[in-house]
N, C-alpha and C. Protein backbone atom coordinates (compact mmCIF):
# COMPACT_ATOMS: atom_id res chain seq x y z
N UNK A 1 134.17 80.58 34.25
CA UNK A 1 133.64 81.83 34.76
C UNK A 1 134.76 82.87 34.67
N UNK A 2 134.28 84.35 34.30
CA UNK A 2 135.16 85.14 33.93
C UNK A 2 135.50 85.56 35.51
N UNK A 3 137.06 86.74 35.44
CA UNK A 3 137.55 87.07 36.77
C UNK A 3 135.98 88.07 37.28
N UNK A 4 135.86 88.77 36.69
CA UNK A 4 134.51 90.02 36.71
C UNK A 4 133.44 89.20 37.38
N UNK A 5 132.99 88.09 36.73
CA UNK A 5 132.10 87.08 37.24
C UNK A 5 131.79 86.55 38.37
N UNK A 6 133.15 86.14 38.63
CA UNK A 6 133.53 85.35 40.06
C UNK A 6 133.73 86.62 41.10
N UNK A 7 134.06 87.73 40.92
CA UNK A 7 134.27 89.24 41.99
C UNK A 7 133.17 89.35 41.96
N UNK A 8 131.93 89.58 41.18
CA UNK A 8 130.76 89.65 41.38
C UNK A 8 129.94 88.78 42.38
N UNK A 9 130.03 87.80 42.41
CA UNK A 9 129.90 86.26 42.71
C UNK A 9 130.43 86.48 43.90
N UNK A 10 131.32 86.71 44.07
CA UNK A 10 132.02 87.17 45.46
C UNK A 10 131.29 87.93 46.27
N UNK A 11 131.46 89.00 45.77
CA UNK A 11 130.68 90.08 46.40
C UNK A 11 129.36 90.32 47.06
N UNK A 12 128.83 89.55 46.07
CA UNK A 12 126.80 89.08 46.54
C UNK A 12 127.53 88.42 47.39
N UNK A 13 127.81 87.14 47.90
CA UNK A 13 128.43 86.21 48.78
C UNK A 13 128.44 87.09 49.99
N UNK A 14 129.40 88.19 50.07
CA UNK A 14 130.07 89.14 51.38
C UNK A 14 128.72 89.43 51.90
N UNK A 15 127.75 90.19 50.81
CA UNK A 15 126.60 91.25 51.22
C UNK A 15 125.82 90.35 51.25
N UNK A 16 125.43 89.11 51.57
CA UNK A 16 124.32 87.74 52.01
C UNK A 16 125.19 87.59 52.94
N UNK A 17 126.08 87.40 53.43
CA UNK A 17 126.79 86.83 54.78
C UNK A 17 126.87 88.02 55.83
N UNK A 18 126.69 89.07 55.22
CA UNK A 18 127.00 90.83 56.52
C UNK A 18 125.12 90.79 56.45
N UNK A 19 124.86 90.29 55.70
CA UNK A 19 123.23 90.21 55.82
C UNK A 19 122.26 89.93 56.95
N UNK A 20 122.72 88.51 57.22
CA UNK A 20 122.78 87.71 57.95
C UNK A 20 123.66 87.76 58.93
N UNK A 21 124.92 88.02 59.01
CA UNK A 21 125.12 88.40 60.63
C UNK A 21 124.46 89.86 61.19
N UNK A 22 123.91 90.42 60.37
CA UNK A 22 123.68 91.72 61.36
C UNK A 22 122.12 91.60 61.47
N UNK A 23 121.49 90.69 61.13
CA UNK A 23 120.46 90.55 61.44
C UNK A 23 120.38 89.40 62.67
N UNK A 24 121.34 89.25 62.56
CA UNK A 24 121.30 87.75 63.90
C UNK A 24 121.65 89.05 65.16
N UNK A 25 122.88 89.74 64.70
CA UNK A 25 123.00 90.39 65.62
C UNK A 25 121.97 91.64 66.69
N UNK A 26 121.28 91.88 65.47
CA UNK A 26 119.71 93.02 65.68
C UNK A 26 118.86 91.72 66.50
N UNK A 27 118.85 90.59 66.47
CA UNK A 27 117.71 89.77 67.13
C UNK A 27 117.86 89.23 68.35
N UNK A 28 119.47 89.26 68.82
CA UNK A 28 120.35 89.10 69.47
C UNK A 28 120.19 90.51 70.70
N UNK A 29 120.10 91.53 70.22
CA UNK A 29 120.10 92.98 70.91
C UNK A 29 118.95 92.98 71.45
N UNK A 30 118.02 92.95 70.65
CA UNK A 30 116.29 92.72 71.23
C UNK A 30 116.17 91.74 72.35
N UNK A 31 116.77 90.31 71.86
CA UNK A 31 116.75 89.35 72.89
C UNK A 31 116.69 89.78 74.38
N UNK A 32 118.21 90.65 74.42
CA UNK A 32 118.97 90.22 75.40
C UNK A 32 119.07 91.92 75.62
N UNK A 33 117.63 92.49 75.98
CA UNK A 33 117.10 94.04 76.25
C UNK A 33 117.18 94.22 77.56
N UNK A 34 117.93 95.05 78.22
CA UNK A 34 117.77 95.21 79.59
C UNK A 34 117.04 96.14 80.11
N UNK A 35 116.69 97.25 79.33
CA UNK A 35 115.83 98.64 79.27
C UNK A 35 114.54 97.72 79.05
N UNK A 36 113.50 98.47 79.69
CA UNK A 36 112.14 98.16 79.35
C UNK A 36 111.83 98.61 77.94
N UNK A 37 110.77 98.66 77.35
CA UNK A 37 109.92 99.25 76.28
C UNK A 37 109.47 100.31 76.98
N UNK A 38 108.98 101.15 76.43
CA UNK A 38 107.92 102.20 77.07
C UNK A 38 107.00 102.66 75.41
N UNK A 39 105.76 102.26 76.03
CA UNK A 39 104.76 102.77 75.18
C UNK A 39 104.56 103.94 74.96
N UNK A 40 104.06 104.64 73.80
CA UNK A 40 103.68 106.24 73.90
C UNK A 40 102.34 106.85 75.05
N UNK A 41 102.07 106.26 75.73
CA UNK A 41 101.53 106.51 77.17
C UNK A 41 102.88 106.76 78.22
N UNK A 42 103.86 106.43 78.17
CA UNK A 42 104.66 106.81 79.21
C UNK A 42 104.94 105.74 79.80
N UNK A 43 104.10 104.99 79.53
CA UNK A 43 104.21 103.46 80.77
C UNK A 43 104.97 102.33 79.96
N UNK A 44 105.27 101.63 80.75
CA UNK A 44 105.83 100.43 80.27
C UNK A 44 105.45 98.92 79.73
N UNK A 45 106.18 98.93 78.98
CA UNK A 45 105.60 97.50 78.05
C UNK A 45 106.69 96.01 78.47
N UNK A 46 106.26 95.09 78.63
CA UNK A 46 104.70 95.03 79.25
C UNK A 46 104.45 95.51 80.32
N UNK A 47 103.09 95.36 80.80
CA UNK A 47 102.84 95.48 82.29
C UNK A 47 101.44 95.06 82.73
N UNK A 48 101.48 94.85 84.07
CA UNK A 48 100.08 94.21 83.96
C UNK A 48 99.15 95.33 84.45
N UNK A 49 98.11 94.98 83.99
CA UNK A 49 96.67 95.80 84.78
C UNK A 49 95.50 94.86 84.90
N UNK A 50 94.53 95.71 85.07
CA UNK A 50 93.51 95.05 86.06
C UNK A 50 91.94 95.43 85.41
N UNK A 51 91.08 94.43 85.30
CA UNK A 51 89.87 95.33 84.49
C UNK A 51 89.07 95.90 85.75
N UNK A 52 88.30 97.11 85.43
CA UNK A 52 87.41 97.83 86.45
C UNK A 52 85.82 97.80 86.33
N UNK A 53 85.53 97.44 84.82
CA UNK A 53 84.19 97.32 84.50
C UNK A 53 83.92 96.15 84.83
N UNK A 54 82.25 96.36 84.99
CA UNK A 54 81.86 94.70 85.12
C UNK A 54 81.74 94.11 83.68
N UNK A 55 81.69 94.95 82.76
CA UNK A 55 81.82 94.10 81.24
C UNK A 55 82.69 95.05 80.52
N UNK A 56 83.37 94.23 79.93
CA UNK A 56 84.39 94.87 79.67
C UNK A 56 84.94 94.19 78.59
N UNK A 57 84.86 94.72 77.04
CA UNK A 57 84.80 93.80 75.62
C UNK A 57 86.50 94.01 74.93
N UNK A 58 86.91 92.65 75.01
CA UNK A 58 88.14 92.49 74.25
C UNK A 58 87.46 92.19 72.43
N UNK A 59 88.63 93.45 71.93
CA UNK A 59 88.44 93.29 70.47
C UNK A 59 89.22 93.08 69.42
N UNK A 60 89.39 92.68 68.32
CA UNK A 60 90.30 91.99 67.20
C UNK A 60 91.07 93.48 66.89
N UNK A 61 90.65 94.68 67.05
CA UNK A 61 91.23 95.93 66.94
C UNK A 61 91.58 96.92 67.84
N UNK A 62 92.49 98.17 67.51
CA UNK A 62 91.87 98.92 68.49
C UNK A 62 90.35 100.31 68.25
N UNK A 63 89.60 99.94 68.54
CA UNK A 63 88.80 100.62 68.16
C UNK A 63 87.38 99.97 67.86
N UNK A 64 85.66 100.89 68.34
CA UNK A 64 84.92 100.39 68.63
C UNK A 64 84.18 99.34 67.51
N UNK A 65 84.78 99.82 66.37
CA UNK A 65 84.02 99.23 65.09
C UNK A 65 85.22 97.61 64.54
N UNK A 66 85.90 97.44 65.35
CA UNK A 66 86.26 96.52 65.15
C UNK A 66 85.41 95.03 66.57
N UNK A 67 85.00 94.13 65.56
CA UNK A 67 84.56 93.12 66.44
C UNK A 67 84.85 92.43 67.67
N UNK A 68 84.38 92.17 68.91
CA UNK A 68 84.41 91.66 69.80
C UNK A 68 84.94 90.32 69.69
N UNK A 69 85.72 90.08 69.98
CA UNK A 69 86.54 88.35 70.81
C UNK A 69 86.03 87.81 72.16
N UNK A 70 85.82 88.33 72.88
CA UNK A 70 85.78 88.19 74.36
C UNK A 70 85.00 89.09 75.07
N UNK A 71 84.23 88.98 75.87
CA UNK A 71 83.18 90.15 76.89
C UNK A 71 83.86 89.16 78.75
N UNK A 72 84.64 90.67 78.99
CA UNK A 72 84.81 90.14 80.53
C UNK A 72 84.18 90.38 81.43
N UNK A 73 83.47 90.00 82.37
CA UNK A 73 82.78 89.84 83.17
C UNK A 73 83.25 89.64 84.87
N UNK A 74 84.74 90.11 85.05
CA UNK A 74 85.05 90.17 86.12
C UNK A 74 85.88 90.74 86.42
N UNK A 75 85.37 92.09 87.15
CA UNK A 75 86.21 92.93 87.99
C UNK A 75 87.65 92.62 88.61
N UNK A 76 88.41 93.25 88.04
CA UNK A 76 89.62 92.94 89.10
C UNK A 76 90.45 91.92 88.59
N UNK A 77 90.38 91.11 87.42
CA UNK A 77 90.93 90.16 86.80
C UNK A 77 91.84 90.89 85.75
N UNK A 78 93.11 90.41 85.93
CA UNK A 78 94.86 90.67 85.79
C UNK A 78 94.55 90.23 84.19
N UNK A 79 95.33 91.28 83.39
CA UNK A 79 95.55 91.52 82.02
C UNK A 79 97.14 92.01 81.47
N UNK A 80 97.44 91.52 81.09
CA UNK A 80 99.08 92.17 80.30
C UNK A 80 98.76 93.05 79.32
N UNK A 81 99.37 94.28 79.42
CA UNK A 81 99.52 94.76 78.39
C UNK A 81 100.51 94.88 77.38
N UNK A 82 100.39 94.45 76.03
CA UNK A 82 101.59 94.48 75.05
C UNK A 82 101.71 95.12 74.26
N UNK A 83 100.53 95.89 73.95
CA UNK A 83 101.12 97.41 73.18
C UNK A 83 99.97 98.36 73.66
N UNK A 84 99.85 99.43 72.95
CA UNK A 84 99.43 100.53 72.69
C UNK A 84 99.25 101.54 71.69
N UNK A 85 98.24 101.71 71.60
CA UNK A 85 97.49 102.95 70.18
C UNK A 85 96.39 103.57 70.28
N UNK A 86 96.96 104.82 70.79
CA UNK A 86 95.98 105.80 71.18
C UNK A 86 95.52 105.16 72.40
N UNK A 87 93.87 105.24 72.87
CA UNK A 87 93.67 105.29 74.09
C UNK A 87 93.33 103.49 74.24
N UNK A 88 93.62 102.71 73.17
CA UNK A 88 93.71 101.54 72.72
C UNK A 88 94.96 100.82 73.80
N UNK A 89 94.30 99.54 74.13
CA UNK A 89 95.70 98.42 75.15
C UNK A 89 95.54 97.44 74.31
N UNK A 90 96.50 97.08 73.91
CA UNK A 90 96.73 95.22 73.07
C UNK A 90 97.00 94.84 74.37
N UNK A 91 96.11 93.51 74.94
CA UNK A 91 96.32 92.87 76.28
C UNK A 91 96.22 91.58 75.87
N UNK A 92 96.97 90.43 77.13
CA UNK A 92 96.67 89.26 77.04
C UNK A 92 96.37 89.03 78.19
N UNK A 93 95.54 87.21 78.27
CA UNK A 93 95.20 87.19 79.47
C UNK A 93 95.71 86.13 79.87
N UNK A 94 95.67 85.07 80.63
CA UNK A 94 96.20 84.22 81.28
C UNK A 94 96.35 82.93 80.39
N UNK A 95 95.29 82.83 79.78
CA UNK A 95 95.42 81.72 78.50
C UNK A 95 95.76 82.13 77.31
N UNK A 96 96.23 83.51 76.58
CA UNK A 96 96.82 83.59 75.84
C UNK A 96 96.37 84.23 74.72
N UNK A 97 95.19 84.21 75.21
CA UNK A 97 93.85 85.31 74.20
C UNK A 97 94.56 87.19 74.18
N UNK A 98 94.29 87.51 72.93
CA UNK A 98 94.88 88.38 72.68
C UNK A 98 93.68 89.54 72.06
N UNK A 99 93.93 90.58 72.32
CA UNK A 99 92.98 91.48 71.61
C UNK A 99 92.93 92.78 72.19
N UNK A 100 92.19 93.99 71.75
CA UNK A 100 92.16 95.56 72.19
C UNK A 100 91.36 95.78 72.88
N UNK A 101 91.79 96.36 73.92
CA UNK A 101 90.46 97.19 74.92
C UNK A 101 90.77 98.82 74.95
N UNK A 102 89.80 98.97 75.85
CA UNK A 102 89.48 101.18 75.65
C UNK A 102 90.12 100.85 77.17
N UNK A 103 91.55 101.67 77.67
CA UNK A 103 92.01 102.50 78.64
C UNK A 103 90.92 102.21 79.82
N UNK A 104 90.13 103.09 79.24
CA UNK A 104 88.80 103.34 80.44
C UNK A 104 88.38 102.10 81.15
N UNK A 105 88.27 101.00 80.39
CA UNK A 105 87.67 99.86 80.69
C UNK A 105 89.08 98.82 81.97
N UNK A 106 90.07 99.76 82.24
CA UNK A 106 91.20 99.22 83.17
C UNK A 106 91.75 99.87 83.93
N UNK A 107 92.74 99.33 84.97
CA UNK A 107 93.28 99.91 85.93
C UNK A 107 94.20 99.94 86.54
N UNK A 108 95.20 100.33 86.79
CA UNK A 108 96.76 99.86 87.22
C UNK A 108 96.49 99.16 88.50
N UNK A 109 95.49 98.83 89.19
CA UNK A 109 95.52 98.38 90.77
C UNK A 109 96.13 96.83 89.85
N UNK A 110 96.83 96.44 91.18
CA UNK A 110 97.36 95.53 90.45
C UNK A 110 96.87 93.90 91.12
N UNK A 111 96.57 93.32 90.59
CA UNK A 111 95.96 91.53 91.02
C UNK A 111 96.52 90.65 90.53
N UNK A 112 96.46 89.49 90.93
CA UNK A 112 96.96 88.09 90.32
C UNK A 112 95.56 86.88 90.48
N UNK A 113 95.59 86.17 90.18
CA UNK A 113 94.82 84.90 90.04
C UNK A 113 95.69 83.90 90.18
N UNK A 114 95.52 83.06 91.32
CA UNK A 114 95.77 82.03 92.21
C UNK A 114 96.36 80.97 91.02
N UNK A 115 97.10 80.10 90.51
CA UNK A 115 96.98 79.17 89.24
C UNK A 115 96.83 77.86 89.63
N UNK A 116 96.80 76.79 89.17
CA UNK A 116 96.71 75.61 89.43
C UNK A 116 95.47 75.17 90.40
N UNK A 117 95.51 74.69 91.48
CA UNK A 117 94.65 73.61 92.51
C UNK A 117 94.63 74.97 93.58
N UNK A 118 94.27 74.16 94.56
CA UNK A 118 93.77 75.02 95.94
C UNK A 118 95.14 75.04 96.65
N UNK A 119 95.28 76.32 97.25
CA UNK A 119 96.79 76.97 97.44
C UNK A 119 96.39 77.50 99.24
N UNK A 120 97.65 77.36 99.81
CA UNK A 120 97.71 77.91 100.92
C UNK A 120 98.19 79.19 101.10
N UNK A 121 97.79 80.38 101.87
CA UNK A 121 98.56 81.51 101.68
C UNK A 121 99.10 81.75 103.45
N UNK A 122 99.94 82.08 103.85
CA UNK A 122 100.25 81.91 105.16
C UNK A 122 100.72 83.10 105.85
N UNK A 123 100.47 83.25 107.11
CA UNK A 123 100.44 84.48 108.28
C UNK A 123 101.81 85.37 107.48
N UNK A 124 103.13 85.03 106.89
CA UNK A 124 104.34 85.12 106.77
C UNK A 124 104.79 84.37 105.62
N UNK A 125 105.90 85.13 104.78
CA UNK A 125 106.13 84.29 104.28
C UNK A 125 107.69 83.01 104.33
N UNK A 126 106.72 81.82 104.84
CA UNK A 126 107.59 80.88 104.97
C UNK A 126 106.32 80.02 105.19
N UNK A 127 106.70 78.87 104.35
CA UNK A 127 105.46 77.53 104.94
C UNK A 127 105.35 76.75 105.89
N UNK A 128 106.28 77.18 106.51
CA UNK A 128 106.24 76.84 108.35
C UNK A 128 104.73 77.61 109.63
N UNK A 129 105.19 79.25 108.68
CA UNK A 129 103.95 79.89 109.38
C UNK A 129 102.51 79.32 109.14
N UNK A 130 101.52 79.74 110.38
CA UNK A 130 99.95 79.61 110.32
C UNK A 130 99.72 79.58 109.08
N UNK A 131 98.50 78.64 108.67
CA UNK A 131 98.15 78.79 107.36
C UNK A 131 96.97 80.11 107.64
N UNK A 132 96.72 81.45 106.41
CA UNK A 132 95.86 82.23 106.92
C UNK A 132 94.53 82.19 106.15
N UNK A 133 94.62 81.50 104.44
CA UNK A 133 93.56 81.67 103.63
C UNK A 133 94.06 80.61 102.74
N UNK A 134 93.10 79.47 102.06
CA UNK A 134 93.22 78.81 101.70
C UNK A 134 92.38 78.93 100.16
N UNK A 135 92.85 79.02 99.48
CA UNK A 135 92.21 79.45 98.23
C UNK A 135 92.24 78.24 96.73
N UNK A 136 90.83 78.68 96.27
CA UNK A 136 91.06 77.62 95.07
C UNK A 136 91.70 78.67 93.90
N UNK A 137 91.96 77.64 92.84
CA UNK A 137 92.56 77.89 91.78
C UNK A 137 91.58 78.65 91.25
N UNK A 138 92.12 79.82 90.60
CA UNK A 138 91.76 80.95 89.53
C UNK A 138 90.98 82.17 90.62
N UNK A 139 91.09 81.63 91.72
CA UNK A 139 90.90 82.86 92.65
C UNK A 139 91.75 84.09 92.45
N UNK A 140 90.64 85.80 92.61
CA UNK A 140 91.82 86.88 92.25
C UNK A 140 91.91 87.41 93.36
N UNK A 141 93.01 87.92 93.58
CA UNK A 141 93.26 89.02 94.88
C UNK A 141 94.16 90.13 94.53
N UNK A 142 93.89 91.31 95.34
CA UNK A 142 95.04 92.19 95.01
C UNK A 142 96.60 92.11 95.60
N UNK A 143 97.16 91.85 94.94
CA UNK A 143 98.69 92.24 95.23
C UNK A 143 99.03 93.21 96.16
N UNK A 144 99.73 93.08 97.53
CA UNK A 144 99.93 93.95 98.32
C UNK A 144 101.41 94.46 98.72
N UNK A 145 102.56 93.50 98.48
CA UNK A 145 103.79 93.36 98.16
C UNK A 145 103.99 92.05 97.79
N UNK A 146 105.11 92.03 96.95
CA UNK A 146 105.84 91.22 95.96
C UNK A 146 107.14 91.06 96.52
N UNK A 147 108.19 89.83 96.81
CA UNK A 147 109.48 89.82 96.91
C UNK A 147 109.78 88.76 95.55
N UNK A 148 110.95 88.41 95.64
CA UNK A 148 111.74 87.71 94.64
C UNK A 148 111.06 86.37 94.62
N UNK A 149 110.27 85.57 96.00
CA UNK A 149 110.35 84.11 96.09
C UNK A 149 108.62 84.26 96.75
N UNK A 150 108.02 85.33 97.29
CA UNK A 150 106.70 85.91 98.04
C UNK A 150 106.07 86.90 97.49
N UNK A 151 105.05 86.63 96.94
CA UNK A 151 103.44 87.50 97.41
C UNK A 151 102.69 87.33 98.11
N UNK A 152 102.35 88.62 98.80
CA UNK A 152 101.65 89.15 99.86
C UNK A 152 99.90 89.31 99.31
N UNK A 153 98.75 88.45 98.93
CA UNK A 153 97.79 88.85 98.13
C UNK A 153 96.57 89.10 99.21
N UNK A 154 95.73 89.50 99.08
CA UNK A 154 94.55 90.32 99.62
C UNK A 154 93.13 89.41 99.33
N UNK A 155 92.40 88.37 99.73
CA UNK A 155 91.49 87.99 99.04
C UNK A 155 90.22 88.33 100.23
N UNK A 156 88.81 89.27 99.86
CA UNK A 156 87.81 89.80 100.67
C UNK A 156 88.57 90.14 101.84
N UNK A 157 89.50 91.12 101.68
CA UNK A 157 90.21 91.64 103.54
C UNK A 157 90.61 90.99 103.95
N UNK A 158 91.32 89.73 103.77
CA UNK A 158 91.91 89.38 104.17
C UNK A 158 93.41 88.94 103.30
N UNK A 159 94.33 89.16 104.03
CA UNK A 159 95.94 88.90 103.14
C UNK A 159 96.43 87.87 103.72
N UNK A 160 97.03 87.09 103.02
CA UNK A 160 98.27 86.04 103.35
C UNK A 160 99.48 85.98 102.45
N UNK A 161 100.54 85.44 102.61
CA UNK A 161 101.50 84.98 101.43
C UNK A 161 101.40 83.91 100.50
N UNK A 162 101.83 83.84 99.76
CA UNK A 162 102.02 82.91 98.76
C UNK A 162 103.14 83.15 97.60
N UNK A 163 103.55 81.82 97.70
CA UNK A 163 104.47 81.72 96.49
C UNK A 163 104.11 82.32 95.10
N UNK A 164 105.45 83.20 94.61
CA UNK A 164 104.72 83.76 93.59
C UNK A 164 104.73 83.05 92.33
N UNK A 165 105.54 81.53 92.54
CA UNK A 165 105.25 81.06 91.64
C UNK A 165 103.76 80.58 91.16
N UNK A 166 102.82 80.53 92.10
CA UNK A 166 101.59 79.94 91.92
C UNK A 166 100.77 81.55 91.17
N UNK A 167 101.08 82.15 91.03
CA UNK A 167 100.50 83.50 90.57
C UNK A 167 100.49 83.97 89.59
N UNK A 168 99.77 84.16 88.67
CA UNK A 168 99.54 84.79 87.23
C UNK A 168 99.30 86.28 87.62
N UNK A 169 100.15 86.98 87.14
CA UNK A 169 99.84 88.54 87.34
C UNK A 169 101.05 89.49 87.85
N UNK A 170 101.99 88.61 87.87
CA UNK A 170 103.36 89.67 88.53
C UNK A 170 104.68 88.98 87.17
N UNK A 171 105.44 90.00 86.56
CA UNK A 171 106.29 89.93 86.06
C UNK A 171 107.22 88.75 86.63
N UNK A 172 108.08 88.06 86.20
CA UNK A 172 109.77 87.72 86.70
C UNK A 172 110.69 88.68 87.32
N UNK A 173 110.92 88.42 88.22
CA UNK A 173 112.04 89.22 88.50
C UNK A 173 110.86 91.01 89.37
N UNK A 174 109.48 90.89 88.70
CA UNK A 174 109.30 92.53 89.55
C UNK A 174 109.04 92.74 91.34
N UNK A 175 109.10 93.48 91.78
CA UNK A 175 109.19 93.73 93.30
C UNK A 175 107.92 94.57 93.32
N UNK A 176 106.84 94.41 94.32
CA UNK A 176 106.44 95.47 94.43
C UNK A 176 106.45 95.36 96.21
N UNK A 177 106.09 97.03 96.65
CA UNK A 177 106.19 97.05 98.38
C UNK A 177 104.91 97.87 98.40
């Protein structure tokens, strides 16, 4: 191999290896994001919301002429949102179903759904206190405050605590009061 050859040879080599670290490094930055996203709505990505209609059609697009996936049928049931386009929400739901809804059809009030088996929610939060509402799994309630280790949820007027690990519908790490 000529010297020209092998500098060449070289060189591709450098620009495949700066290739590849700065793409590890770009995936690396994303990873490890401490700023939220914010969608062109202003709001933040993700976040959860809440449906308000009693039917309410998840679709493969955003927009009406794209086909239906899913028809929801219950008020008040907790949705993620992961993007946004136009008056369009890319949402997911608790099992992982993915698809577009119309704005209109949701609501920032914010809910969770109970997960697993039948859950205790108590006067306080500590599981020492009165038990106050005893709820089965996939039950929704509204969120009334959030701590690090407690939610405070709302089911027919009545509130108790519960661990927020048992809860589909509140971020890691979010607080609400």
């Amino acid at each position: 191999m000529t010297a020209v050859l092998k500098r060449a040879a070289n060189l591709v080599a450098l620009m495949l290896l700066a290739a590849m670290v700065g793409g590890t490094a770009t995936a690396w930055q994303t990873e490890t994001r401490t700023t939220p996203l914010t969608g062109p709505s202003g709001q933040p990505l993700p976040r959860f919301v809440s449906v308000v209609a009693r039917e309410a059609n998840l679709r493969t697009g955003p927009g009406r002429q794209y086909p239906i996936l899913w028809i929801y049928r219950r008020p008040g049931l907790p949705l993620l949102v992961v993007d946004e386009y136009g008056p369009w929400r890319k949402l997911r739901d608790r099992d992982g179903e993915e698809g577009w809804m119309h704005r209109s059809l949701l609501s920032g009030r914010r809910m969770a759904i109970i997960t697993g088996t039948k859950r205790d929610l108590f006067a306080r939060p500590d599981r020492n206190s009165p038990v106050r509402i005893e709820a089965e799994g996939g039950v929704t309630g509204q969120i009334r405050d959030c701590r690090p280790l407690w939610c405070r949820l709302e089911i027919e007027g009545v509130s108790g605590w519960i661990e927020r690990r048992f809860l589909w519908g509140i971020r890691d790490g979010e607080i609400i009061d």
